[in-house]
Protein backbone atom coordinates (compact mmCIF):
# COMPACT_ATOMS: atom_id res chain seq x y z
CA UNK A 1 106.33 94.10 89.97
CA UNK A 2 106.25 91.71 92.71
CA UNK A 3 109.24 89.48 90.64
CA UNK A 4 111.36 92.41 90.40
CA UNK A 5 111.56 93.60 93.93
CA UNK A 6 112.06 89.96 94.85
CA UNK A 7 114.91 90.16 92.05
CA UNK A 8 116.44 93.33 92.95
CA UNK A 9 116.19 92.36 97.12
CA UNK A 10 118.20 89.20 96.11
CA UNK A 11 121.02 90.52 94.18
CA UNK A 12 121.59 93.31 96.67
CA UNK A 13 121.83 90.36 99.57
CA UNK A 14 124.05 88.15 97.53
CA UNK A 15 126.90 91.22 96.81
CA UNK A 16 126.59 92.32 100.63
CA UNK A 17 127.24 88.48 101.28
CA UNK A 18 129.88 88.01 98.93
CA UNK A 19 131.43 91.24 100.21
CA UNK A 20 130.60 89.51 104.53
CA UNK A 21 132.55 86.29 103.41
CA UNK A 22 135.43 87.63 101.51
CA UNK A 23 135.59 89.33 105.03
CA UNK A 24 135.83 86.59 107.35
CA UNK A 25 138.13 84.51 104.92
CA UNK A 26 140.17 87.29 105.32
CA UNK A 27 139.67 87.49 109.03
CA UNK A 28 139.96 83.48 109.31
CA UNK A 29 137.12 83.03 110.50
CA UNK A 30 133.77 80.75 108.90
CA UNK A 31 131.26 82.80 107.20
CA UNK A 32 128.25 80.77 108.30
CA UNK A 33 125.99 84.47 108.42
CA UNK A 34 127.34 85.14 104.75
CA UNK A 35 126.33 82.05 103.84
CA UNK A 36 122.34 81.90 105.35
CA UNK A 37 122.33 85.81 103.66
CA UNK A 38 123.68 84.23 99.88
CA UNK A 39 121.52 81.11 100.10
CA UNK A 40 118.29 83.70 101.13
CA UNK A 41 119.45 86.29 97.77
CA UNK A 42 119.75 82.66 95.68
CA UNK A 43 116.69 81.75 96.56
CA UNK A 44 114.39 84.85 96.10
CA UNK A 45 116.56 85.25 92.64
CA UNK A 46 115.80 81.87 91.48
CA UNK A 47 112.16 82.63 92.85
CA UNK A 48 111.82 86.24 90.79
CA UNK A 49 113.73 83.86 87.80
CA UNK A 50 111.01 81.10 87.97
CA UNK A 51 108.01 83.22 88.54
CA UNK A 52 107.88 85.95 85.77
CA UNK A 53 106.48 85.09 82.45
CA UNK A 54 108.60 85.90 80.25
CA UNK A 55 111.51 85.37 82.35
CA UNK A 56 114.86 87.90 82.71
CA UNK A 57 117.84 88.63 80.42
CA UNK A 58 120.75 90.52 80.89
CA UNK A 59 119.54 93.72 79.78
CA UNK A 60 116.15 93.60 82.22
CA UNK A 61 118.09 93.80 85.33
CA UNK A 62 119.06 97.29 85.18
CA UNK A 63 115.78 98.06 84.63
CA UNK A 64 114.31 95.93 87.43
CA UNK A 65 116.22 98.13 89.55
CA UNK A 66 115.19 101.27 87.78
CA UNK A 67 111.55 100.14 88.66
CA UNK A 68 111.89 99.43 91.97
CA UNK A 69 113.40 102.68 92.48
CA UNK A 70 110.66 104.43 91.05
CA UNK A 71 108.38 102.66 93.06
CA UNK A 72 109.77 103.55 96.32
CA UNK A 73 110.37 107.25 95.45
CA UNK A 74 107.21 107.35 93.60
């Protein structure tokens, strides 16, 4: 479980990022905060990638989420 919250944490911080430096390009200014926030979602992706067992497909990641949700409502 501890792979898919890392998973699920890491995509949510790379969109927000993306979303941050499309932003500042916009705004002309340097996304250096979008960037530390991407590099930290790459890296506890590639983390929650390297660590599970059996490793993730396409068709896992919707259901990483779904778990994760459960958990914290549950």
């Amino acid at each position: 479980m501890d792979n898919d919250i890392l998973l699920v944490t890491g995509l949510i911080l790379a969109v927000f990022a993306i979303t941050s430096a499309l932003r500042s390009y916009s705004d002309g200014e340097t996304p250096r905060g979008a960037a530390v926030v991407m590099l930290a979602g790459g890296a506890m992706v590639a983390w929650a990638l390297t660590q599970n067992p059996g490793g993730y497909t396409v068709q896992d990641i919707p259901r990483a989420f779904i778990r994760v949700l459960a958990m914290i409502i549950g």
